[in-house]
Protein backbone atom coordinates (compact mmCIF):
# COMPACT_ATOMS: atom_id res chain seq x y z
CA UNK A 1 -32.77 221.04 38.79
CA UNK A 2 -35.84 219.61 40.02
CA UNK A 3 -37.31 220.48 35.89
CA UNK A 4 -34.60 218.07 34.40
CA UNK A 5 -35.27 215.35 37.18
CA UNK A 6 -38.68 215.39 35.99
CA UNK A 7 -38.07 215.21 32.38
CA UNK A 8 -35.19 212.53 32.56
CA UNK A 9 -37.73 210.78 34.84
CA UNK A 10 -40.67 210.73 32.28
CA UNK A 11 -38.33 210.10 29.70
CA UNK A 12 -37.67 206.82 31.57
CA UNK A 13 -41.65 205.93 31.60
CA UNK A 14 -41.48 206.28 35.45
CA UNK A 15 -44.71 207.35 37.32
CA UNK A 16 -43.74 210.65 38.58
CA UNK A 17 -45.63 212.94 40.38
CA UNK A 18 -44.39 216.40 41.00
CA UNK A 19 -45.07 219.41 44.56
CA UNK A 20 -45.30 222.47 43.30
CA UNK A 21 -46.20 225.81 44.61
CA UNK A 22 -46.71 227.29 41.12
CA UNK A 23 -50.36 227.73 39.49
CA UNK A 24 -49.73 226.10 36.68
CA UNK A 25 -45.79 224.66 36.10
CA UNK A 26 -44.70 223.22 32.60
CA UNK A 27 -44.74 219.73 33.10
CA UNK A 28 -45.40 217.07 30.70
CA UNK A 29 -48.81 215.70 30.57
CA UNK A 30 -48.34 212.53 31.82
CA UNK A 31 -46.96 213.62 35.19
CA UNK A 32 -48.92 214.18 38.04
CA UNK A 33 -49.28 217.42 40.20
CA UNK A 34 -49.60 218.58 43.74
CA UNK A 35 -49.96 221.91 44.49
CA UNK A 36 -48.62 222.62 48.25
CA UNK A 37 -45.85 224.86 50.37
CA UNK A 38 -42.63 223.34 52.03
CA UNK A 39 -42.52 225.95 54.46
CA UNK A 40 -46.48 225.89 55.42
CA UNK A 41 -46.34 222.17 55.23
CA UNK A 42 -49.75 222.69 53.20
CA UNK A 43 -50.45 219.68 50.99
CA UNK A 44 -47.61 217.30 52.04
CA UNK A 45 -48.87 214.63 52.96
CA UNK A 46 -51.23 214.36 50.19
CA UNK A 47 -47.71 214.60 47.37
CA UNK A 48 -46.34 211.70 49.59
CA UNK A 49 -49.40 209.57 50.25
CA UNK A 50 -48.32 206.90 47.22
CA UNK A 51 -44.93 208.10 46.69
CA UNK A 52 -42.25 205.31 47.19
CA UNK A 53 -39.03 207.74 46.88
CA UNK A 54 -38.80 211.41 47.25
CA UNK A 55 -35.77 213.51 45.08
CA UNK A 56 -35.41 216.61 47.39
CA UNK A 57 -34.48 219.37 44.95
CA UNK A 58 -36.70 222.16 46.26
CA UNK A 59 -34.43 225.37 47.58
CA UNK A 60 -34.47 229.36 48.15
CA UNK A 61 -31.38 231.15 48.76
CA UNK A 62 -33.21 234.30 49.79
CA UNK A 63 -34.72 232.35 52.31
CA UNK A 64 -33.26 229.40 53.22
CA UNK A 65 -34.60 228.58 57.12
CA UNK A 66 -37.76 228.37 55.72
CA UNK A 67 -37.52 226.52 52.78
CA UNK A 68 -34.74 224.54 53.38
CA UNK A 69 -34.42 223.94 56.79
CA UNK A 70 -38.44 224.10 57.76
CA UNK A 71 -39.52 222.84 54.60
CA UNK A 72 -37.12 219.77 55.07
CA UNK A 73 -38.64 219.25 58.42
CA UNK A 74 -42.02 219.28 56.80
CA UNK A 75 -41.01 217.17 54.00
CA UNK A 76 -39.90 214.50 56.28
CA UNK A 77 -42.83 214.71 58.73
CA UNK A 78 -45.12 213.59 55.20
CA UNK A 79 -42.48 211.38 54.27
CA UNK A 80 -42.36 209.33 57.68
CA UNK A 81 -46.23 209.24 58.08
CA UNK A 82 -46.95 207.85 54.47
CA UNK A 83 -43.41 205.29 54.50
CA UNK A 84 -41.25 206.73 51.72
CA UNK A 85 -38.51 204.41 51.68
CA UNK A 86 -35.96 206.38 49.74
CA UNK A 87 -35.38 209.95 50.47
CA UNK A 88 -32.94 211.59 48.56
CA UNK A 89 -31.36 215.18 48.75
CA UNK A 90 -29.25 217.49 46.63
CA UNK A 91 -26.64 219.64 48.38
CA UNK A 92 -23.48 221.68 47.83
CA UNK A 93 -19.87 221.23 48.79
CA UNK A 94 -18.40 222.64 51.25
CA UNK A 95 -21.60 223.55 52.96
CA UNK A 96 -19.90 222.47 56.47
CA UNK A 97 -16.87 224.62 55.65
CA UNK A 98 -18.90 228.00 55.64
CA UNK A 99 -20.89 229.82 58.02
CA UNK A 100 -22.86 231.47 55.23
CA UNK A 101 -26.30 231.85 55.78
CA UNK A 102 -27.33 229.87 52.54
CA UNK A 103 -24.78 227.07 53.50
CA UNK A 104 -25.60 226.53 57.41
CA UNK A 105 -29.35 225.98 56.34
CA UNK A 106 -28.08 223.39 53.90
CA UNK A 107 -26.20 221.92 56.13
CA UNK A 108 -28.92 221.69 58.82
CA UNK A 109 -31.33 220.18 56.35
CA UNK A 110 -28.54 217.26 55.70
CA UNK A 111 -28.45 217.06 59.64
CA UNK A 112 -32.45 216.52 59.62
CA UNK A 113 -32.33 213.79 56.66
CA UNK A 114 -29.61 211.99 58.48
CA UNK A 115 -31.89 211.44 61.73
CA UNK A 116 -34.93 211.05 59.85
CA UNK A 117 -35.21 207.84 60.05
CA UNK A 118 -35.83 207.09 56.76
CA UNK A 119 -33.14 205.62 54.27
CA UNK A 120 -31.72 208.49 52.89
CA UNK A 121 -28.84 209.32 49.99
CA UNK A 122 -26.84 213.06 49.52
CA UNK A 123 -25.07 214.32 46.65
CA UNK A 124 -23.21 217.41 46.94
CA UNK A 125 -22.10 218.88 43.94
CA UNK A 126 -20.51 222.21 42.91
CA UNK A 127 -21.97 225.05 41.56
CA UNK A 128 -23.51 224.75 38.36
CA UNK A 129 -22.94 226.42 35.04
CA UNK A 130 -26.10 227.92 35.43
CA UNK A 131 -24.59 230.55 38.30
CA UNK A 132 -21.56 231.01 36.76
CA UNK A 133 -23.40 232.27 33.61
CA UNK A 134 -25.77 234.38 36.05
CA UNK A 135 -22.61 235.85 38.21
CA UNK A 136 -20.69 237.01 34.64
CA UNK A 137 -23.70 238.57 33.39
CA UNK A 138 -24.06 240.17 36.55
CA UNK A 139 -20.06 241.64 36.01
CA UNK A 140 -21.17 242.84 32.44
CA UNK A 141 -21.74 246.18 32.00
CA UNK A 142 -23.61 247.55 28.42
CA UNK A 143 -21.51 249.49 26.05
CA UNK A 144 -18.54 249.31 28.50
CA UNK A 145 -14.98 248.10 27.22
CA UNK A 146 -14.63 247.14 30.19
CA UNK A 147 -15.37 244.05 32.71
CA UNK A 148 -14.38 244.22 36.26
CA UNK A 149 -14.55 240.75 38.06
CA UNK A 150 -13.41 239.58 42.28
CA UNK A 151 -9.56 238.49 42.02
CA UNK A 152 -9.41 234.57 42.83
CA UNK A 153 -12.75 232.73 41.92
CA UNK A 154 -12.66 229.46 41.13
CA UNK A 155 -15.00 227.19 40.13
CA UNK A 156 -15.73 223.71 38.89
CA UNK A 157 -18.78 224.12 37.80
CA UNK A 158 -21.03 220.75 36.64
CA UNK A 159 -24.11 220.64 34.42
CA UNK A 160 -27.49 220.67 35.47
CA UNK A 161 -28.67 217.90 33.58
CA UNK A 162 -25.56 215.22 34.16
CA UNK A 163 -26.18 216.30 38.19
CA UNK A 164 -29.91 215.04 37.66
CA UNK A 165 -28.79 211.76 36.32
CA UNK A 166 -26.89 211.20 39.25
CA UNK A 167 -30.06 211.70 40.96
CA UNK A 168 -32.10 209.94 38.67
CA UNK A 169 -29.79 207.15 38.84
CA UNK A 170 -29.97 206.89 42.57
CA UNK A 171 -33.98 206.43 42.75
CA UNK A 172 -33.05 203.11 40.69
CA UNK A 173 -30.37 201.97 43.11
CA UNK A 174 -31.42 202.71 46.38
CA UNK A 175 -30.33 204.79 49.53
CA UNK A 176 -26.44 204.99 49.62
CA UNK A 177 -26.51 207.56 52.43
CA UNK A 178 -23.16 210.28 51.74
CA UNK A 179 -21.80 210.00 48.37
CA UNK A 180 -18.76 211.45 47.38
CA UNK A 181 -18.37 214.98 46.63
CA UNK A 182 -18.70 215.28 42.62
CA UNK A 183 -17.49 218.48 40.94
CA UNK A 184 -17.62 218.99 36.73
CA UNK A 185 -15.19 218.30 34.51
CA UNK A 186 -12.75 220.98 35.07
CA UNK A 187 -11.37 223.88 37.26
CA UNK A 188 -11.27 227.44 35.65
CA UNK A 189 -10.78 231.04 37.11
CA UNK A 190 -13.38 233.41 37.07
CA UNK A 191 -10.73 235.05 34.77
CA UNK A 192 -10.48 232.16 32.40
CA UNK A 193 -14.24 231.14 32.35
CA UNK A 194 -15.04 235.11 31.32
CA UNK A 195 -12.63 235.01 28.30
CA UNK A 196 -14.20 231.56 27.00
CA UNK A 197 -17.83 233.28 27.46
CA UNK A 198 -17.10 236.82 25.63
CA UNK A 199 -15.38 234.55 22.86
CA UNK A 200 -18.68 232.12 22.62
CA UNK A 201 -20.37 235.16 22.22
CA UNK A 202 -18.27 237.14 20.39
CA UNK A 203 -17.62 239.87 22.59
CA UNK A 204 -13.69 238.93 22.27
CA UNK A 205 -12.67 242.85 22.83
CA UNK A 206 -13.83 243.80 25.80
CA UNK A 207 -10.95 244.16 28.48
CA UNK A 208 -11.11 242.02 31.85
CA UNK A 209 -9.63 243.55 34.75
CA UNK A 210 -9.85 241.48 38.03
CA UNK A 211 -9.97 243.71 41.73
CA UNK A 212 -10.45 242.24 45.48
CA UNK A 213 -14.14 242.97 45.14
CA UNK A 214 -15.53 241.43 49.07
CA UNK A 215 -18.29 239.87 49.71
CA UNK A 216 -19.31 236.51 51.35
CA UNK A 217 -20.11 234.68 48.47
CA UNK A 218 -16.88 235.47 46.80
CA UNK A 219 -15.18 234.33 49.88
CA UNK A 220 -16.36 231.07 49.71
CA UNK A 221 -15.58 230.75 45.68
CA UNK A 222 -11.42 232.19 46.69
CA UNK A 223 -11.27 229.43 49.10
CA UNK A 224 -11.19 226.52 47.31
CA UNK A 225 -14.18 224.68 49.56
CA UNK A 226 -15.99 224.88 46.59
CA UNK A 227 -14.10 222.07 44.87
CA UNK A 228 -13.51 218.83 44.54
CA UNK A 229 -10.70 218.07 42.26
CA UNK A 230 -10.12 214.72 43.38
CA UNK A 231 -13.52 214.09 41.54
CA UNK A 232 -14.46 215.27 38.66
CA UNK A 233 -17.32 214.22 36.77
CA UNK A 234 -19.40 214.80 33.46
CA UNK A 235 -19.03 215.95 29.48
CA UNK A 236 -20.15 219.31 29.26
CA UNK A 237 -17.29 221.91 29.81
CA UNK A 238 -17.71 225.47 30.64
CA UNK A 239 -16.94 226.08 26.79
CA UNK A 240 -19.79 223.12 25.79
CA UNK A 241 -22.26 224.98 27.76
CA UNK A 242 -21.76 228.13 27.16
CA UNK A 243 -21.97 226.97 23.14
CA UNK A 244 -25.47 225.90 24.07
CA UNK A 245 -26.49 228.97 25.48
CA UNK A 246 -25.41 230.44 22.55
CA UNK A 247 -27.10 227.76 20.31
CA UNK A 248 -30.29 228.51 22.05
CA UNK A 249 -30.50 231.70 22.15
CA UNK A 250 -30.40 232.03 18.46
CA UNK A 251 -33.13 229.43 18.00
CA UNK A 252 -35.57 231.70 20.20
């Protein structure tokens, strides 16, 4: 998420400047970089020293409470000293409907943004292709005729790139505090969205057979807190992006 900010960003001639724990990220050359930890707080307040609005898109699922929740904390401590005006977050729905580990910690970090202090804007979206396309290659098996998937996912999964123009779009328009819940264009089955992926890639024969597999995560997806179908939002179907994919992996 945070890549395509960036690139939408520089596409858009703004002066961007990017916190990074990497040694050496792909960015494009004209964009400025601070090496630093959320969770150590080490080099924050040097990222934030001329930095007018802050896009939040940092995150670790394996360790949320000190990424997202401490991080946050440390984010906004920079953020506060050096007067960002504009500090905007990316989040999930349904966060406050879960007591998931992953979720809670999401939660808490809205909870710290929203007494900040400073002028603030959320988005919570739904899950993005991206982890749908990770969870169905997790369910395929090599040189099996066979794919076994949990009975009664649902998603409505939203593209990566139309989620950072919402967030692009924002840093133009100011804070707007809680926005709407946005979800993509469409709400598909685990069931449904395997069949369109074995077809992209032509692995049409393979039988899918659908069991009460547990497991938190799975909870959460049979719910239905994971959706928003009273707003849907973008161009890029499950089908569109799994044709990229496809398209892309045959260019490489």
């Amino acid at each position: 998420m945070g890549k395509e900010v960036v690139e939408q960003l520089a596409y858009q001639k703004r002066d961007v400047s990017v916190l990074s724990s990497r040694k050496a990220p792909l960015l494009p050359s004209e964009i400025t970089l601070y090496r630093g930890d959320l969770a150590t707080g080490s080099g924050l307040h040097k990222a934030t020293e001329n930095a007018k609005i802050i896009i939040h898109c940092a995150s670790n699922p394996k360790a949320p409470w000190h990424v997202d929740v401490k991080g946050t904390e440390n984010l906004i401590k920079a953020a506060k000293k050096n007067q960002v005006q504009h500090f905007i977050y990316i989040s999930i729905v349904g966060i406050d409907k879960s007591h998931y580990a992953y979720y809670s910690a999401k939660s808490e970090a809205e909870k710290l943004i929203k007494k900040s202090g400073i002028p603030w804007s959320i988005l919570r979206t739904t899950q993005f292709h991206n982890l749908v396309f990770s969870l169905i290659q997790s369910f395929k098996k090599e040189n099996s005729s066979s794919i076994v998937v949990p009975e009664g996912l649902q998603f409505q999964s939203i593209d990566i790139s139309e989620v950072a123009s919402q967030l692009v779009k924002l840093a133009k328009e100011g804070p707007k505090g809680r926005l709407p819940d946005t979800g993509g264009p469409q709400i598909l089955n685990i069931v449904k969205m395997m069949r369109i992926y074995l077809k992209t890639f032509d692995k049409g024969h393979i039988n899918i057979k659908s069991k009460p597999i547990e497991g938190e995560l799975y909870d959460i997806f049979r719910t239905g807190f994971n959706l928003c179908p009273g707003n849907s939002y973008g161009n890029i179907t499950w089908k569109k992006f799994c044709s990229g994919r496809r398209k892309n992996s045959s260019q490489t």
